[in-house]
Protein backbone atom coordinates (compact mmCIF):
# COMPACT_ATOMS: atom_id res chain seq x y z
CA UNK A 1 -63.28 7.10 8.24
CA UNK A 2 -60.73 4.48 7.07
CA UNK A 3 -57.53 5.40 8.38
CA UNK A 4 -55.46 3.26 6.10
CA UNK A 5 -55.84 5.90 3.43
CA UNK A 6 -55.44 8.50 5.47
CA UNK A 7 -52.75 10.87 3.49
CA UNK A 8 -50.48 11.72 6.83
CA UNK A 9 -50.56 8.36 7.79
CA UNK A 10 -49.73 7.06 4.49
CA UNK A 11 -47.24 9.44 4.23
CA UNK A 12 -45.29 8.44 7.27
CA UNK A 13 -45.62 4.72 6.43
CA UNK A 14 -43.80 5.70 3.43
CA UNK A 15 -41.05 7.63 4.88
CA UNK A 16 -40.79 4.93 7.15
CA UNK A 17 -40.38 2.38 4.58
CA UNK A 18 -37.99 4.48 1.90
CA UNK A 19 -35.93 4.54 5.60
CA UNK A 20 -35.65 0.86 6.04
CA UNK A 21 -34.61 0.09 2.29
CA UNK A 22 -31.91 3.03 2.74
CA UNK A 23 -30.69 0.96 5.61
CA UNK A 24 -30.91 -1.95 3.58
CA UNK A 25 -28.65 -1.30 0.94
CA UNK A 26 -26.30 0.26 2.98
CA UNK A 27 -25.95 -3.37 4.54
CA UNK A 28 -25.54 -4.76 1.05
CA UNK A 29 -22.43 -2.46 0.01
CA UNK A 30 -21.33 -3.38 3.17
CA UNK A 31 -21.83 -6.93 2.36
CA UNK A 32 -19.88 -6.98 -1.08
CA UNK A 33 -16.79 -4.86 0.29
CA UNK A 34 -16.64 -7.38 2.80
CA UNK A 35 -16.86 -10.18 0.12
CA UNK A 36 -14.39 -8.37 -1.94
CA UNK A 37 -11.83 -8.22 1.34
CA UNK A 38 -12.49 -11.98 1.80
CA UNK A 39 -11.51 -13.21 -1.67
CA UNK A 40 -8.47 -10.91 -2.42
CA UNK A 41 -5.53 -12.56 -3.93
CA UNK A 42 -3.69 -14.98 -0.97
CA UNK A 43 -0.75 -13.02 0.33
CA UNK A 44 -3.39 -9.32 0.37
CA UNK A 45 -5.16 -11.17 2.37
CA UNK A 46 -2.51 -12.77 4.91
CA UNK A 47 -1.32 -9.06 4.81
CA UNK A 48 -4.61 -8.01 5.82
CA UNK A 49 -5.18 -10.51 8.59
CA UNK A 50 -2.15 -8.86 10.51
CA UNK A 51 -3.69 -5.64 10.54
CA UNK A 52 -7.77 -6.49 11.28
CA UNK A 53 -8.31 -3.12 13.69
CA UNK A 54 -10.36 -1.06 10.81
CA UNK A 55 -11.72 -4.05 9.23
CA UNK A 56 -13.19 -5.62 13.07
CA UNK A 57 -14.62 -2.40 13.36
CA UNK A 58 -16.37 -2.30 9.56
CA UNK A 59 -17.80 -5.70 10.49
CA UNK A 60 -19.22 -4.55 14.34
CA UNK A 61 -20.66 -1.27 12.53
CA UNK A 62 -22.58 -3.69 10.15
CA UNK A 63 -23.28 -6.13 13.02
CA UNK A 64 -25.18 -3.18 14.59
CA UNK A 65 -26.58 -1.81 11.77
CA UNK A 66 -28.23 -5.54 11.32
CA UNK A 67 -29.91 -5.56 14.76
CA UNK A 68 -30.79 -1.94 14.50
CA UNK A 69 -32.62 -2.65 11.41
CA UNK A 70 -34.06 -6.10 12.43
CA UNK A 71 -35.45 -3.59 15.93
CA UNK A 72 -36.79 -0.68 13.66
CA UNK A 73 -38.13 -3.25 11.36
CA UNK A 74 -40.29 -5.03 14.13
CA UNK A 75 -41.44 -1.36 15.18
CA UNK A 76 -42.85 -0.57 11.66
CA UNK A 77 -44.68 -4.53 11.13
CA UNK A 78 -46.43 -3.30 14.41
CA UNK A 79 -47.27 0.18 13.50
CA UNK A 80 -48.69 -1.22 10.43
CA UNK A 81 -50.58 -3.70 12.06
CA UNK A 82 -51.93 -1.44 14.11
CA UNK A 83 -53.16 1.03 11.52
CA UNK A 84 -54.92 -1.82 9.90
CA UNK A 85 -56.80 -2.51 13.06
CA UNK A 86 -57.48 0.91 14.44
CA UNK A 87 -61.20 1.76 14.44
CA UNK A 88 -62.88 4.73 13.47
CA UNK A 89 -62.65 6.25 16.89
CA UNK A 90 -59.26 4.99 17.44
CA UNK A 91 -56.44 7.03 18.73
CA UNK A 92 -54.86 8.31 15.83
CA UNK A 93 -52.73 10.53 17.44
CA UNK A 94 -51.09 8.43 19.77
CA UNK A 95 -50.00 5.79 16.68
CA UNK A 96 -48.92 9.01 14.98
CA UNK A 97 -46.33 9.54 17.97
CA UNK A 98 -45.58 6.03 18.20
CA UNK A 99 -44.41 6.09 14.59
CA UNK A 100 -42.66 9.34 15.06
CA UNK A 101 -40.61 8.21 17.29
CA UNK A 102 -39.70 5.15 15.55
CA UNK A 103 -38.76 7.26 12.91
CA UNK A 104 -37.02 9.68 14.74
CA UNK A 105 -34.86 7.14 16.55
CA UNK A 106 -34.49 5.26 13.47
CA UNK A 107 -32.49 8.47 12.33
CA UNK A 108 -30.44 8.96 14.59
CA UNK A 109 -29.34 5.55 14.78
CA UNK A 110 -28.70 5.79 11.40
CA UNK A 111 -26.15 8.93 12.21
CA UNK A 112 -24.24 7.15 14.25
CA UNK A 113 -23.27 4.21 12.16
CA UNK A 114 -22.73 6.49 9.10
CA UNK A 115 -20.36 8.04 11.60
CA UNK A 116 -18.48 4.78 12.65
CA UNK A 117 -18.65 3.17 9.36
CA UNK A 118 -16.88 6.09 7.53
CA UNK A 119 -14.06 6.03 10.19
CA UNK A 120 -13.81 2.30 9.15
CA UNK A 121 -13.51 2.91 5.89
CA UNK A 122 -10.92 5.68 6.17
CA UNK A 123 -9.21 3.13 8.17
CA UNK A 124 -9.40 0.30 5.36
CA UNK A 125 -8.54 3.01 2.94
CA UNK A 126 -5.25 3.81 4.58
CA UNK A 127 -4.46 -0.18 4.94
CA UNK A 128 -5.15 -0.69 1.42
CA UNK A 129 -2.95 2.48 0.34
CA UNK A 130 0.03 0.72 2.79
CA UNK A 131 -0.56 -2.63 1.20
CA UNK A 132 0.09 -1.49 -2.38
CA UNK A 133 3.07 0.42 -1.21
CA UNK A 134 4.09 -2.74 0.49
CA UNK A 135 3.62 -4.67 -3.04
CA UNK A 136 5.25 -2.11 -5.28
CA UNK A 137 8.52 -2.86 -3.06
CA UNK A 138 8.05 -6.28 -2.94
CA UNK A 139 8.19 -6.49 -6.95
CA UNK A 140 10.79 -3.61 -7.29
CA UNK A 141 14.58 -4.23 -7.20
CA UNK A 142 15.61 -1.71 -4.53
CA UNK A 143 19.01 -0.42 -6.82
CA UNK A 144 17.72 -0.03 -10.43
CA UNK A 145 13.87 0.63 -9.23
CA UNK A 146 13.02 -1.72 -12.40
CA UNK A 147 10.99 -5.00 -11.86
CA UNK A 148 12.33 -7.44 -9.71
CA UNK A 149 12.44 -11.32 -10.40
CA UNK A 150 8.94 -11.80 -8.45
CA UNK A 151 7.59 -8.98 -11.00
CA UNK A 152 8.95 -10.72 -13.92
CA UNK A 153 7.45 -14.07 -13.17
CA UNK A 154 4.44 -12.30 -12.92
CA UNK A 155 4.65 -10.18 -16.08
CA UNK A 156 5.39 -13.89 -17.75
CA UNK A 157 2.44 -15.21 -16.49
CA UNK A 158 0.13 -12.25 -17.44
CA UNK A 159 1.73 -12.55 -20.82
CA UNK A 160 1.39 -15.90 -21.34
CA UNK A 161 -2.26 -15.50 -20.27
CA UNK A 162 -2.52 -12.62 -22.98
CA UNK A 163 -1.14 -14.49 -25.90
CA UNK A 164 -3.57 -17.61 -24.86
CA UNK A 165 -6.45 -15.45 -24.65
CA UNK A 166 -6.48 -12.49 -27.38
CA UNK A 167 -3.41 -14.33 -29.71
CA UNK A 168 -0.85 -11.32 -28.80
CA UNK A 169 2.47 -12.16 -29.35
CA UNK A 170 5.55 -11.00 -26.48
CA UNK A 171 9.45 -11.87 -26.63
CA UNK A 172 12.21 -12.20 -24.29
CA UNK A 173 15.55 -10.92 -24.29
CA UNK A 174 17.70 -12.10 -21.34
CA UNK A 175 21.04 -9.79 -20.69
CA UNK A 176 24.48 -10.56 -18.76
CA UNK A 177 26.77 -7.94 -17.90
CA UNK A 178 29.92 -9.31 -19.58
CA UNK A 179 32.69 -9.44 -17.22
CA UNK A 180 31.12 -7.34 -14.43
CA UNK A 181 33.28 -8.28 -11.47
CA UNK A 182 35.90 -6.76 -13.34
CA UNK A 183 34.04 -3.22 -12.51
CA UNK A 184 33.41 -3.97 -9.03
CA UNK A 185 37.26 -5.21 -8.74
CA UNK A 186 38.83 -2.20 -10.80
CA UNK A 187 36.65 0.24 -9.12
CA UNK A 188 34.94 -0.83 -6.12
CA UNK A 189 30.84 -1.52 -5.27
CA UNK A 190 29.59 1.21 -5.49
CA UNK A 191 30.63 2.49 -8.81
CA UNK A 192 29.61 -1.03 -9.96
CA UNK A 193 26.20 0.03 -8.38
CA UNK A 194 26.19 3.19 -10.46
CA UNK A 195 26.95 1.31 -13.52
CA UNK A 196 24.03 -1.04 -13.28
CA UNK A 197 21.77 1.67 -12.56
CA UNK A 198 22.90 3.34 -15.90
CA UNK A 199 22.15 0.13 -17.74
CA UNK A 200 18.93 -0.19 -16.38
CA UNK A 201 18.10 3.55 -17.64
CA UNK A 202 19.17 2.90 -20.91
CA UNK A 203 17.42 -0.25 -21.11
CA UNK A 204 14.16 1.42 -19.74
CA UNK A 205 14.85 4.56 -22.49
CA UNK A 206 15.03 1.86 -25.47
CA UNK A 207 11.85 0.48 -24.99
CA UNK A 208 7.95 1.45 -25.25
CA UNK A 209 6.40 2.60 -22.29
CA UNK A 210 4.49 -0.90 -22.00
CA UNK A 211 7.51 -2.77 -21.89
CA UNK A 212 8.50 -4.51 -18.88
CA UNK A 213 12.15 -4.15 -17.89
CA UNK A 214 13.36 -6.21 -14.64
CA UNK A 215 16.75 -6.55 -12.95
CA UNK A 216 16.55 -10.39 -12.00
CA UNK A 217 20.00 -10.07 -9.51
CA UNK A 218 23.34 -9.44 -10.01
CA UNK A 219 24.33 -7.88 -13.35
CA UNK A 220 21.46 -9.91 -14.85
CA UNK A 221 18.42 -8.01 -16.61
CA UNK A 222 15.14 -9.26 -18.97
CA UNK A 223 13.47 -7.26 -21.04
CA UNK A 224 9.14 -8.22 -22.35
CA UNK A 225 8.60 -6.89 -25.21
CA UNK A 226 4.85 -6.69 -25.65
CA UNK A 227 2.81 -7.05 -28.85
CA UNK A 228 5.83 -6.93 -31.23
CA UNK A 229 6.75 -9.21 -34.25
CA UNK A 230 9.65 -11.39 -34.48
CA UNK A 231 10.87 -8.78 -37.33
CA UNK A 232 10.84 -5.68 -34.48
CA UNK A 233 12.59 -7.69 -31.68
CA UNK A 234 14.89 -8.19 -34.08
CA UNK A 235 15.76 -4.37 -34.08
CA UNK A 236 15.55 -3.65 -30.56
CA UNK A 237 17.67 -6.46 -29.73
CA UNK A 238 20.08 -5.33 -31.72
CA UNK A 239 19.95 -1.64 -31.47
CA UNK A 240 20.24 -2.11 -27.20
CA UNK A 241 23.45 -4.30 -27.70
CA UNK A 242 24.89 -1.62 -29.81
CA UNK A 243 23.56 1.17 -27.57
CA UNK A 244 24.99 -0.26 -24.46
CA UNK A 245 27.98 -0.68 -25.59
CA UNK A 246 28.26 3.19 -27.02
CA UNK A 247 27.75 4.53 -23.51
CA UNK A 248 30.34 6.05 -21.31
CA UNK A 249 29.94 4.87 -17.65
CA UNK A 250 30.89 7.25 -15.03
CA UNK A 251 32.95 5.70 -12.27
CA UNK A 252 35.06 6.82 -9.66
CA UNK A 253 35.38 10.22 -7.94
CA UNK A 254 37.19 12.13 -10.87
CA UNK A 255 34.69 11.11 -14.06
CA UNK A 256 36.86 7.96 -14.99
CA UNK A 257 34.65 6.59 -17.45
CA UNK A 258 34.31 3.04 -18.59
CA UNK A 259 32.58 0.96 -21.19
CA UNK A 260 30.57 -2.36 -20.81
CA UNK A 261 28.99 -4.84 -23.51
CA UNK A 262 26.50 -7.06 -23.02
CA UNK A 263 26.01 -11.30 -24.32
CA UNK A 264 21.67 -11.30 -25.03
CA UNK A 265 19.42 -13.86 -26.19
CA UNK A 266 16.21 -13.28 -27.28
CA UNK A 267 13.40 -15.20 -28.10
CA UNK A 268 9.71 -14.92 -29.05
CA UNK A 269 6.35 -16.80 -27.86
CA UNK A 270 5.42 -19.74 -29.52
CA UNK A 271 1.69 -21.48 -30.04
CA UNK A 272 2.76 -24.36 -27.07
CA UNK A 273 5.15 -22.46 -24.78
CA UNK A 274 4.84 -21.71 -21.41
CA UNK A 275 6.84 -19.16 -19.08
CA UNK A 276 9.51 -21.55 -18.33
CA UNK A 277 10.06 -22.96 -22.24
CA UNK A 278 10.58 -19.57 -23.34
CA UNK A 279 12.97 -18.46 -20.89
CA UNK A 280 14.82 -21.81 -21.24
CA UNK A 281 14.75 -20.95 -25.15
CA UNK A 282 16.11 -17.08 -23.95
CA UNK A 283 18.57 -18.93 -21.81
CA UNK A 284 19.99 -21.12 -23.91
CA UNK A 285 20.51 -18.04 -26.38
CA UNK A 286 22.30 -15.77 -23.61
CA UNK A 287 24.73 -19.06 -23.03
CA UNK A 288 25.21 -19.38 -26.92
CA UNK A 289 26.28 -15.35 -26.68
CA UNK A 290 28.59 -15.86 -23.79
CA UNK A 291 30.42 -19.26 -25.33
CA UNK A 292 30.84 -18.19 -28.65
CA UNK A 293 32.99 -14.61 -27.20
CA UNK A 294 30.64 -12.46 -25.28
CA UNK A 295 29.17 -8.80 -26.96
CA UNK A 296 26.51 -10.80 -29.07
CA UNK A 297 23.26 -10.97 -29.90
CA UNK A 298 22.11 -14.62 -30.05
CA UNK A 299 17.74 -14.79 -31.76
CA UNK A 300 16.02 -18.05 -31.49
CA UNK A 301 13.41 -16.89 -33.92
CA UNK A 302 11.16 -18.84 -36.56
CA UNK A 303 12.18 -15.46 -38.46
CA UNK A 304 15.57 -16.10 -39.63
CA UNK A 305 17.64 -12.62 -39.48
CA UNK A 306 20.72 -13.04 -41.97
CA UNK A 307 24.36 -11.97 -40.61
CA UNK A 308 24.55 -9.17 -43.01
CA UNK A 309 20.63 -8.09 -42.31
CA UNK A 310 21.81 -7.75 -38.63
CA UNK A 311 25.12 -5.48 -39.05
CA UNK A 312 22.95 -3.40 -40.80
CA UNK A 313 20.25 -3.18 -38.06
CA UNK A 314 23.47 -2.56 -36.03
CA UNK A 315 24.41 0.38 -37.90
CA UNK A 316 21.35 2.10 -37.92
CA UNK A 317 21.24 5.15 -35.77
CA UNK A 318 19.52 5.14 -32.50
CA UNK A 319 17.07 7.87 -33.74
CA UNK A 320 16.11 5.68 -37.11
CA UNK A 321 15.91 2.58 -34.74
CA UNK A 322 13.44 3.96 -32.34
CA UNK A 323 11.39 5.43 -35.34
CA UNK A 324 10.70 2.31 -36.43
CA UNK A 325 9.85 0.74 -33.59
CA UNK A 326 7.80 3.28 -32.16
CA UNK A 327 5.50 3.25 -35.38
């Protein structure tokens, strides 16, 4: 009788096989989470190393698992070995045991980890959920809750990166509060707090969705503009100026209102820029605004927008603005 054929013993070879590969690539999604963890981007992963509890553990689950398997392994070369040597009047029911209990303790071994290693990973899950909530208000200005001047630079870049790679054009539009101290002076901090919050609203409400609007400090404020042409930055430009200026601020205990305006400049992407030539450009355009009386709207754009063409985009209503920009 050849015993290497048997059915039952093939059977539990099998089993005992399909085990060990299960084991396997467990090990080998443990392996490439771990890889992942190990080549986040440099600050995650100085974030990380402060809290290593959950990720120690992942690593002495899969440490286990390793010599577990390497054990179980060994147990299974010999049990085939030994079926390949038994003789005809072997004892087959002894090697049956034998791999029985392999099995069996093979199993339960198994239990255990899966046990451990989901704790760990309910444990990494929770660090990763507090290290996004740690980024999100690291890039978010704490008043306005728009983009801070970390998330702009990084919106730049990603821009940039976008207009090198797929050809997508993006414009800037830097904005100074004009005269803003005279707010905090006239009414105090807090309603000067109030007021910038209002600005940032209304900045965030004349935009697309997929704009990026950031408060960079003080009563300063940038505004991407993603995917547009020179000819719609144009209009937004000038229908925010305009809007801004329409609004009644709310400040003080009894509704005293007041009004701001706003010097901009604006500027769009060119073939050989990089992040800090276009906000020079931008810059240069907001210090134009301010010198030449504050409450403009100064374009650095290879599309030249006439004087007249722009009091007319001024004079547009907010509803036929947004239409068109929308489209």
């Amino acid at each position: 009788m050849n015993y290497a054929t048997d059915p039952e013993s093939i059977f539990i070879l099998i089993l005992s096989c399909l085990t060990a590969l299960a084991v396997g690539g467990l090990v080998g999604f443990l392996s490439g989470r771990c890889f992942t963890l190990l080549h986040e981007p440099r600050q995650l992963r100085k974030d990380r190393e402060r809290t290593p509890e959950a990720l120690t553990s992942l690593l002495s689950s899969t440490r286990k698992l390793n010599e577990d398997v390497d054990v179980h392994n060994a147990a299974l070369v010999k049990a085939e070995r030994d079926l390949s040597a038994i003789e005809a009047n072997g004892d087959v029911e002894n090697l049956q045991s034998r791999l029985l209990t392999d099995i069996t303790s093979m199993v339960q071994s198994n239990r255990k980890l899966e046990n451990e290693l989901v704790q760990s990973r309910y444990q990494l899950e929770k660090q990763a959920e507090e290290l996004d909530k740690r980024k999100r208000e690291a890039t978010t200005d704490g008043l306005c809750q728009l983009g801070n001047r970390k998330a702009f630079h990084e919106a730049m870049r990603y821009l940039m990166s976008k207009m090198m790679a797929k050809g997508r054009c993006f414009a800037l539009m830097l904005i100074d509060v004009d005269r803003f101290k005279r707010i905090n002076d006239t009414f105090g901090h807090s309603a000067g707090d109030g007021v910038l919050v209002d600005i940032g609203d209304a900045l965030k409400s004349s935009v697309r969705p997929g704009d990026i609007v950031c408060r960079l400090g003080g009563d300063e404020f940038a505004v991407l503009l993603d995917n547009t042409s020179e000819e719609e930055v144009a209009i937004v430009g000038s229908h925010i100026r305009v809007s801004i200026e329409n609004l009644d601020l709310v400040v003080g205990d009894e509704n005293e209102t007041t009004v701001v305006t706003m010097s901009m400049g604006l500027t769009s992407v060119r073939e050989n820029d990089s992040p800090r030539s276009i906000y020079d450009r931008a810059d240069e355009a907001l210090y134009e605004s301010k010198t030449q009386g504050r409450n403009l709207l100064t374009m650095r754009l290879s599309y030249k927008v006439e004087e007249t063409e722009q009091e007319e985009l001024e004079q547009k209503s907010y509803d036929e603005l947004k239409a068109e920009i929308m489209a």
